[in-house]
N, C-alpha and C. Protein backbone atom coordinates (compact mmCIF):
# COMPACT_ATOMS: atom_id res chain seq x y z
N UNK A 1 -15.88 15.43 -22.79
CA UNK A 1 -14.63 15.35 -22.08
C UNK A 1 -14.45 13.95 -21.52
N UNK A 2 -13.17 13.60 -21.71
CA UNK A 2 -13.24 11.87 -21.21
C UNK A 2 -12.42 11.72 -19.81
N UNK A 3 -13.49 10.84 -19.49
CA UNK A 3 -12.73 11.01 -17.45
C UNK A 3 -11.73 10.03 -17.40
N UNK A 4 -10.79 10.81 -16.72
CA UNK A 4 -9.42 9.79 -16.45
C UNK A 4 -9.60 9.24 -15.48
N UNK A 5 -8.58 7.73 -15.75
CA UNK A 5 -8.80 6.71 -14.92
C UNK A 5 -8.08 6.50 -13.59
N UNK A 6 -7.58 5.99 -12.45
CA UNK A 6 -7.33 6.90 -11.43
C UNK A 6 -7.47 5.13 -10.29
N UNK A 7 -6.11 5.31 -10.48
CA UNK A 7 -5.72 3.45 -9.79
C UNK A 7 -4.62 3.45 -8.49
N UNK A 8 -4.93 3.41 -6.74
CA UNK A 8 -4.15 3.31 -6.35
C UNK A 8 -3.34 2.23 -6.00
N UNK A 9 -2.51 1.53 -5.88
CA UNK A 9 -2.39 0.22 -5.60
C UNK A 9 -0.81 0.20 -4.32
N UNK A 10 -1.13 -0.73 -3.32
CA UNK A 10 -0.15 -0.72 -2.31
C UNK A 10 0.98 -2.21 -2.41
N UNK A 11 2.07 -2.15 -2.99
CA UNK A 11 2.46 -3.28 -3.10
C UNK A 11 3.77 -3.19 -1.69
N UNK A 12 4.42 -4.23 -1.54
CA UNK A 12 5.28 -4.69 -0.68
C UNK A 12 6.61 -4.92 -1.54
N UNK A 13 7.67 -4.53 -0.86
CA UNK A 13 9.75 -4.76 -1.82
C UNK A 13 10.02 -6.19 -0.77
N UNK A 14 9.39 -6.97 -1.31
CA UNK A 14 9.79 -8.67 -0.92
C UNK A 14 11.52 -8.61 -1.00
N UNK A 15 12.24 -8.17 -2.13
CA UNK A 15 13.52 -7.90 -1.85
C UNK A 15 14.10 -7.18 -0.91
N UNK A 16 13.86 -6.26 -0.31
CA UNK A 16 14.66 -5.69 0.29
C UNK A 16 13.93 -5.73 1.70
N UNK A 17 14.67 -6.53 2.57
CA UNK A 17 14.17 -6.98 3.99
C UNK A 17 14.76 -6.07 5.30
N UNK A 18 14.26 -5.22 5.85
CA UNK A 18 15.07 -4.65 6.76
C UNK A 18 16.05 -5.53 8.29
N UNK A 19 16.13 -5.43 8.66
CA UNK A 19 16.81 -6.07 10.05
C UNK A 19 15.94 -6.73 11.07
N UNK A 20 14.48 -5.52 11.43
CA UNK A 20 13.13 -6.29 12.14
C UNK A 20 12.62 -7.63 11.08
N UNK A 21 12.82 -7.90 9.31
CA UNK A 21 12.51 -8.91 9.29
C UNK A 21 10.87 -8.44 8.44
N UNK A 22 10.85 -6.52 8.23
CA UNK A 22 10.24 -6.13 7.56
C UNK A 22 10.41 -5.49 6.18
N UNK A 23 9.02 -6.11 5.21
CA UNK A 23 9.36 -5.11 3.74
C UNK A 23 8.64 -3.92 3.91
N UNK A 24 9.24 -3.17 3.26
CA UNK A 24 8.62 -1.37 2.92
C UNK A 24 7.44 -1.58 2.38
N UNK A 25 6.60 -0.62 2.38
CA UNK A 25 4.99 -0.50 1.30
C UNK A 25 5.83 0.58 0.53
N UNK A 26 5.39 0.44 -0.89
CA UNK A 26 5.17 1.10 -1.34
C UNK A 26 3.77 1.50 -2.44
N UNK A 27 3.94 2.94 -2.57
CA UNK A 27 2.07 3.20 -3.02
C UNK A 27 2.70 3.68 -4.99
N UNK A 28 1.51 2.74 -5.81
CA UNK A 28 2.09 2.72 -7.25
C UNK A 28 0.04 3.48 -7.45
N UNK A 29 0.92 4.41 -8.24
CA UNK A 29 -0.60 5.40 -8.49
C UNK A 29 -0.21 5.28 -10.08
N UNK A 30 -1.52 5.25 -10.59
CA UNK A 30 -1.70 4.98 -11.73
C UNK A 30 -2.57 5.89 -12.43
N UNK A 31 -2.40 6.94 -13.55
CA UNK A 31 -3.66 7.88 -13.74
C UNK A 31 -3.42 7.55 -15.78
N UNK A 32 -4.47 7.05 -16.29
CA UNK A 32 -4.73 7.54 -17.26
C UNK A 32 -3.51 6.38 -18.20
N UNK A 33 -2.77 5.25 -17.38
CA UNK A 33 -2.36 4.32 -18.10
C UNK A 33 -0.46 5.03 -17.62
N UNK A 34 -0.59 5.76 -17.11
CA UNK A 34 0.83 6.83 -16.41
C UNK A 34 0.95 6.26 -14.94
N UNK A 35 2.34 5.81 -14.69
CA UNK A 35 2.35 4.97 -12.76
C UNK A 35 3.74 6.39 -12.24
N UNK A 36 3.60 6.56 -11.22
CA UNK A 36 4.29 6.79 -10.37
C UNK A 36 4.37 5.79 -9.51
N UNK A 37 5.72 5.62 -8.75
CA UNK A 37 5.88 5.21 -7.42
C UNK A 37 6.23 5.75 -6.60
N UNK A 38 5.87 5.88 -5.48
CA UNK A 38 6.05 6.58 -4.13
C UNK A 38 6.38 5.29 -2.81
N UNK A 39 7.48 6.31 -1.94
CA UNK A 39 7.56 5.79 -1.00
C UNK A 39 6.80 5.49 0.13
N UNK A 40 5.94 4.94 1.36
CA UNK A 40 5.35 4.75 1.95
C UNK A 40 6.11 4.92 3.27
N UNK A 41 6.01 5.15 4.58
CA UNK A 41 6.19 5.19 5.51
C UNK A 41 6.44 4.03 6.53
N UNK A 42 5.60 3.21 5.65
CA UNK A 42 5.18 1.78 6.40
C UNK A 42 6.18 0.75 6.36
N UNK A 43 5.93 -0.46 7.01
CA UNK A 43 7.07 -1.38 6.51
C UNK A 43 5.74 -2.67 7.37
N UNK A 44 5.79 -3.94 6.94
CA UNK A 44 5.15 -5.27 7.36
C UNK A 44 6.50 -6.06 6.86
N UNK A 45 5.62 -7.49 8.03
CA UNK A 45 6.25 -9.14 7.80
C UNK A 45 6.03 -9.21 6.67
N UNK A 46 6.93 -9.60 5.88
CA UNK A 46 6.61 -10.38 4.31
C UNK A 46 5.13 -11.29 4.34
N UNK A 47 5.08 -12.01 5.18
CA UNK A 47 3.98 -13.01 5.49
C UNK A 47 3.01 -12.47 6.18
N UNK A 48 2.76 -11.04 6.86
CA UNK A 48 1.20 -10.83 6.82
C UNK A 48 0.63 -9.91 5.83
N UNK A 49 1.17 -9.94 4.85
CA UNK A 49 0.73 -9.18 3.67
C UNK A 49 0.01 -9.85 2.47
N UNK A 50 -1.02 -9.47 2.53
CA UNK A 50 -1.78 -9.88 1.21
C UNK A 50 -2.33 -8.92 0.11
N UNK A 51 -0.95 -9.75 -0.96
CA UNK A 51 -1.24 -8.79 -1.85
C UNK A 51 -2.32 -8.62 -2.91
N UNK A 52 -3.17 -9.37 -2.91
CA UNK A 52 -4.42 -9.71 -3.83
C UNK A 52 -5.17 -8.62 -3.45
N UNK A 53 -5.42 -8.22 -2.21
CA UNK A 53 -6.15 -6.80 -1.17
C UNK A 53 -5.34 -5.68 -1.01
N UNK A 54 -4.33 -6.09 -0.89
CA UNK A 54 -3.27 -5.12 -0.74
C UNK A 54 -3.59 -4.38 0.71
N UNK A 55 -3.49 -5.09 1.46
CA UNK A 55 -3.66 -5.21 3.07
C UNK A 55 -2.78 -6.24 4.05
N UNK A 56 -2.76 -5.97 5.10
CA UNK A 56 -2.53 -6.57 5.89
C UNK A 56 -3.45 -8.12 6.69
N UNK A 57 -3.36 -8.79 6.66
CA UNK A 57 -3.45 -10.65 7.07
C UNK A 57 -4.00 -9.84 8.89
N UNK A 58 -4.67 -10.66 9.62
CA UNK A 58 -4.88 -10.87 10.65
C UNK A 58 -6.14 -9.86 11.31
N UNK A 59 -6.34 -10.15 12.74
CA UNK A 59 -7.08 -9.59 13.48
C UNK A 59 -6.70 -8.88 14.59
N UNK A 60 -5.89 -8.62 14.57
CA UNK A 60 -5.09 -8.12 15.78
C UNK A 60 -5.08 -6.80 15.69
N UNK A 61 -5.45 -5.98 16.80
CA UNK A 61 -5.28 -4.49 16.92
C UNK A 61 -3.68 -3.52 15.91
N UNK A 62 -3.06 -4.64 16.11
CA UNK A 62 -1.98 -3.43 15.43
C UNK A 62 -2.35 -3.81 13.56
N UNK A 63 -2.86 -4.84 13.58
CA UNK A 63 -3.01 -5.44 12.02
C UNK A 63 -4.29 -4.25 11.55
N UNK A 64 -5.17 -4.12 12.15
CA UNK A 64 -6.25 -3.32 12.00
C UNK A 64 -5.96 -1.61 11.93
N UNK A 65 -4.66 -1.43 12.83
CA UNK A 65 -4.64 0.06 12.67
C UNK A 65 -3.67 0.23 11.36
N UNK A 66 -2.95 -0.59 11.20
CA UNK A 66 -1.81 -0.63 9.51
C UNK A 66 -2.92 -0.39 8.86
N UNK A 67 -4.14 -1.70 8.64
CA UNK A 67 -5.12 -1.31 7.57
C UNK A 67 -6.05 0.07 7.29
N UNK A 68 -5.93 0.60 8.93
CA UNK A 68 -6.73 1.74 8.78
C UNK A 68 -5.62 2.94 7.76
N UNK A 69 -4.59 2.63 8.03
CA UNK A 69 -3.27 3.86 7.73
C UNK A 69 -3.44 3.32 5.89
N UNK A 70 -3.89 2.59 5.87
CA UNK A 70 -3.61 2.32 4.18
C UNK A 70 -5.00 2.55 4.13
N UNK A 71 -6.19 2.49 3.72
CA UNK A 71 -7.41 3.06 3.66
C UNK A 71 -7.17 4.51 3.97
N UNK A 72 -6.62 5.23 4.71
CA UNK A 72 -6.78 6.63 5.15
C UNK A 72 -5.77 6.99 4.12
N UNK A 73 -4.35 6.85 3.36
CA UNK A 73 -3.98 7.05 2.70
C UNK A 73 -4.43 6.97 1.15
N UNK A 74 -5.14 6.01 1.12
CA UNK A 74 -5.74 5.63 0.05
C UNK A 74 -6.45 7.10 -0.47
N UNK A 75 -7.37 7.15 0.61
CA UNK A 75 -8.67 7.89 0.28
C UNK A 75 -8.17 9.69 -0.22
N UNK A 76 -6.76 9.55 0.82
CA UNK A 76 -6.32 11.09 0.99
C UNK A 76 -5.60 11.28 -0.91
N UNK A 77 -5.29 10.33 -1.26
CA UNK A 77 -4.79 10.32 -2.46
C UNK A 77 -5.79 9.96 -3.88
N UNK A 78 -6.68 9.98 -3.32
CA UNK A 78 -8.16 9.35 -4.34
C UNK A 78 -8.71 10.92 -4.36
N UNK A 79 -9.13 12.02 -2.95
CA UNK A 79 -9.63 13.23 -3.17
C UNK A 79 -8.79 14.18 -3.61
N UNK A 80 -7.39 13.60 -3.94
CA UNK A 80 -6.03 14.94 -4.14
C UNK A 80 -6.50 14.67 -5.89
């Protein structure tokens, strides 16, 4: 039996800027060479986003709890 492959990835809509001056996350799941996109809840500065990690830039308590909310999503969508 061949195991499918199983890719979450968190990108940022650089186009579409809300009013605070934030882009949306959105979460692109990938199974077996097949993507969905889903909406995310979230929204960041264009500029503390790094998308190479697909995380959030900085040290700062609120930067750290975004990253925790994307790791905790991650994982919840890795055991589904």
């Amino acid at each position: 039996m061949k195991k499918s492959t199983f890719k979450v990835l968190f990108l940022i809509r650089r186009n579409q800027v809300n009013k605070d001056g934030k882009c949306a996350i959105i979460i692109k799941i990938t199974v077996d060479g097949e993507y969905e996109r889903l909406n995310s809840t979230l929204s960041i500065e264009p500029d503390l986003w790094d998308a190479s990690a697909s995380k959030a830039i900085g040290r700062s308590s609120k930067i750290a709890e975004f990253n925790k909310r994307i790791e905790d999503m991650r994982h919840v969508l890795k055991e589904h």
